[in-house]
C-alpha atoms as a PDB file:
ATOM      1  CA  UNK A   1       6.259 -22.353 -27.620  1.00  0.00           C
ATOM      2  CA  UNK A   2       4.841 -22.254 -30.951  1.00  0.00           C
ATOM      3  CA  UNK A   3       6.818 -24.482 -32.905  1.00  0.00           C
ATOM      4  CA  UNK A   4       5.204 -27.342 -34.774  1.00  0.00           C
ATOM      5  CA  UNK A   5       6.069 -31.222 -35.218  1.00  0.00           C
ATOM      6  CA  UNK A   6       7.041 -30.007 -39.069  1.00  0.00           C
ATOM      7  CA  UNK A   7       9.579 -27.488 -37.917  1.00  0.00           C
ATOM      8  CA  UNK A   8      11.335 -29.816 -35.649  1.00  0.00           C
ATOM      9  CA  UNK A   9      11.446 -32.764 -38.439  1.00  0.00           C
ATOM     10  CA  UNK A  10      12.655 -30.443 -40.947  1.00  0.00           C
ATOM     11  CA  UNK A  11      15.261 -29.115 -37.966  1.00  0.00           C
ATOM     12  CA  UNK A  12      16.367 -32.800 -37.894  1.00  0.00           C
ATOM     13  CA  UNK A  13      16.733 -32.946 -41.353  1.00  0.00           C
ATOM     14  CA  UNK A  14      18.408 -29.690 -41.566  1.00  0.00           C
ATOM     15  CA  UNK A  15      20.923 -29.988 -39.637  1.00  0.00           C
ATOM     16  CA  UNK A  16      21.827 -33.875 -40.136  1.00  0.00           C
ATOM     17  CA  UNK A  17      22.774 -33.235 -43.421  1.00  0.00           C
ATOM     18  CA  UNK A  18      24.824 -29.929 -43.299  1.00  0.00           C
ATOM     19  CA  UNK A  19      26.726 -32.045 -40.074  1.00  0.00           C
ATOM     20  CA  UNK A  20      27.704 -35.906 -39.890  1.00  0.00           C
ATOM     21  CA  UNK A  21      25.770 -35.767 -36.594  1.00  0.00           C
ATOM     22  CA  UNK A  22      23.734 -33.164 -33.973  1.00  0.00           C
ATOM     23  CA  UNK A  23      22.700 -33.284 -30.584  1.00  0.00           C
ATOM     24  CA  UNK A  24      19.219 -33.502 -29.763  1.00  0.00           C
ATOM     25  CA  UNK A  25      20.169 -30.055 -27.861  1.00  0.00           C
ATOM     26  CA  UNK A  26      21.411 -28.367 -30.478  1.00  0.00           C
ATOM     27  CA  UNK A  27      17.777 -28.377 -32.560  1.00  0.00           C
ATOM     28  CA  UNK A  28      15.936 -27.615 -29.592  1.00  0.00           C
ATOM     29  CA  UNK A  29      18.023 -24.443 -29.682  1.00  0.00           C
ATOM     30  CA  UNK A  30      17.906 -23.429 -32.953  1.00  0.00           C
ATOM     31  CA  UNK A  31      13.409 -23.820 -32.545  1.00  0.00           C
ATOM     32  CA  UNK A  32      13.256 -22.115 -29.228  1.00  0.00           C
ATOM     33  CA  UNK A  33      12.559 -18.217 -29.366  1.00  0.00           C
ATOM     34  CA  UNK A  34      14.952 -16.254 -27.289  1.00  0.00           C
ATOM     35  CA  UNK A  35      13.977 -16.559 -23.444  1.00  0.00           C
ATOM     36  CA  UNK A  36      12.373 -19.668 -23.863  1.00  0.00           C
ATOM     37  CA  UNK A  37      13.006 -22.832 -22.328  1.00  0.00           C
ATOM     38  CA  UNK A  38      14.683 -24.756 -25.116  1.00  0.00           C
ATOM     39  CA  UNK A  39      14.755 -27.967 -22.642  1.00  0.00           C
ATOM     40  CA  UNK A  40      11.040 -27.942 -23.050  1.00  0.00           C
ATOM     41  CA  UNK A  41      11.492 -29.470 -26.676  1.00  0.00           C
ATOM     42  CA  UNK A  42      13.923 -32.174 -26.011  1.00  0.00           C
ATOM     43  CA  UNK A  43      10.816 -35.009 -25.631  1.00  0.00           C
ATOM     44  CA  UNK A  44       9.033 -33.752 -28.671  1.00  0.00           C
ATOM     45  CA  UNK A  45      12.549 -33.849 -31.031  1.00  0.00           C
ATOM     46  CA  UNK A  46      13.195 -37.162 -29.116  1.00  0.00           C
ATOM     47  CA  UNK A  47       9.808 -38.277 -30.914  1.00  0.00           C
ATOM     48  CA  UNK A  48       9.720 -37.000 -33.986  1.00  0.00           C
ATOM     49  CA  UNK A  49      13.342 -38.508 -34.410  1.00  0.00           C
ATOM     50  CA  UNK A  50      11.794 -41.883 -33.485  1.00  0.00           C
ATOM     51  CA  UNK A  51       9.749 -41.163 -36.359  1.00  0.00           C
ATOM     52  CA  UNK A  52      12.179 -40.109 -38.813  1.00  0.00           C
ATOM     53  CA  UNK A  53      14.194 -43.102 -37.691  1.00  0.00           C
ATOM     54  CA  UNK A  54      11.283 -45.635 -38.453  1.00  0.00           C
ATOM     55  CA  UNK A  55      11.100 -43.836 -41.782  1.00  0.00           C
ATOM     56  CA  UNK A  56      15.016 -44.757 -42.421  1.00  0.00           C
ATOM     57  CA  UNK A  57      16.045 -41.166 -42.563  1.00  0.00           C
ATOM     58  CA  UNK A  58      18.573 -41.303 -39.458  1.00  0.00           C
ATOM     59  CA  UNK A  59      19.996 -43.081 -36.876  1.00  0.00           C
ATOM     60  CA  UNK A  60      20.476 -42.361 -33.081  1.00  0.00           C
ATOM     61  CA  UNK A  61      24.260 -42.614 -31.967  1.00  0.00           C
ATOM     62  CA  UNK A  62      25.700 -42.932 -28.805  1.00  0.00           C
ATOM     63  CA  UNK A  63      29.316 -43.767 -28.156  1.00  0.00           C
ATOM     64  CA  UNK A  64      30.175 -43.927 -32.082  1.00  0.00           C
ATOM     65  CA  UNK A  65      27.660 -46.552 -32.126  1.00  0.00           C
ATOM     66  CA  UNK A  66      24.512 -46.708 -33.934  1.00  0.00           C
ATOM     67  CA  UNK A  67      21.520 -47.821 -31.027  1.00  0.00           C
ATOM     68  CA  UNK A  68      18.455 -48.366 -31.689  1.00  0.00           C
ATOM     69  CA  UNK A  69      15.687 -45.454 -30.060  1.00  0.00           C
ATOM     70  CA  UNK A  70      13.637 -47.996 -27.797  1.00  0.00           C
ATOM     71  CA  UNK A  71      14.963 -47.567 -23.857  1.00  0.00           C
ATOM     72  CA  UNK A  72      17.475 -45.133 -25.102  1.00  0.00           C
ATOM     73  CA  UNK A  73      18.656 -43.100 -22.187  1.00  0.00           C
ATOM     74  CA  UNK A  74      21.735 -40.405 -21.400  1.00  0.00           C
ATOM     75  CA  UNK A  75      23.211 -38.616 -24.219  1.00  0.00           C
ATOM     76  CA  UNK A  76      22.845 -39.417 -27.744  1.00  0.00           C
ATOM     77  CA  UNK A  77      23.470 -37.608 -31.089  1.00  0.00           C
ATOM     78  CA  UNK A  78      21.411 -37.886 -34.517  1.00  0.00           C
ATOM     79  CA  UNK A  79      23.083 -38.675 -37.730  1.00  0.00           C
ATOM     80  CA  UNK A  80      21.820 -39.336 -41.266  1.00  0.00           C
ATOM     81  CA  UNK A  81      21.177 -43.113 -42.060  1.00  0.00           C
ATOM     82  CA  UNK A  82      22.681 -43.156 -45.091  1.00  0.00           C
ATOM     83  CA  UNK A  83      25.925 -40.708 -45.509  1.00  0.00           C
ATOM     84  CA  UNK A  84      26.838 -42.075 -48.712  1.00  0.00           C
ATOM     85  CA  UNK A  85      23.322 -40.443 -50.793  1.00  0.00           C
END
């Protein structure tokens, strides 16, 4: 897999503002070429999402709830920190 730590940040970013919210999954599908693994991304979006979240650009959700990243496990979505910009 060929895709860089900018594509999946801008993926993020992408896709958190043209939806109130995205799965984790559904980035690593959009990056992944077709026959590739897109599971194989899920810890690198996981991290760069940590990222974007330290930079105040989105949140992590899980049950309608915003949770912070740290010992985050199961399912989770992204969402933009600030819907109201």
């Amino acid at each position: 897999m060929n895709v860089v730590d900018s594509d999946i940040r801008a993926e993020i970013l992408a896709q958190i503002t043209t939806k109130t919210s995205t799965a984790p999954r559904d980035v690593a599908q959009k990056l992944a070429k077709e026959g590739e693994d897109w599971r194989k991304l899920l810890p690198r979006i996981r991290e760069q999402a940590k990222e974007l979240h330290g930079e105040g650009k989105l949140n992590f959700i899980r049950k309608k709830k915003v949770v912070p990243p740290e010992g985050l496990k199961g399912v989770f979505r992204l969402a933009v920190s600030n819907p109201d910009r």
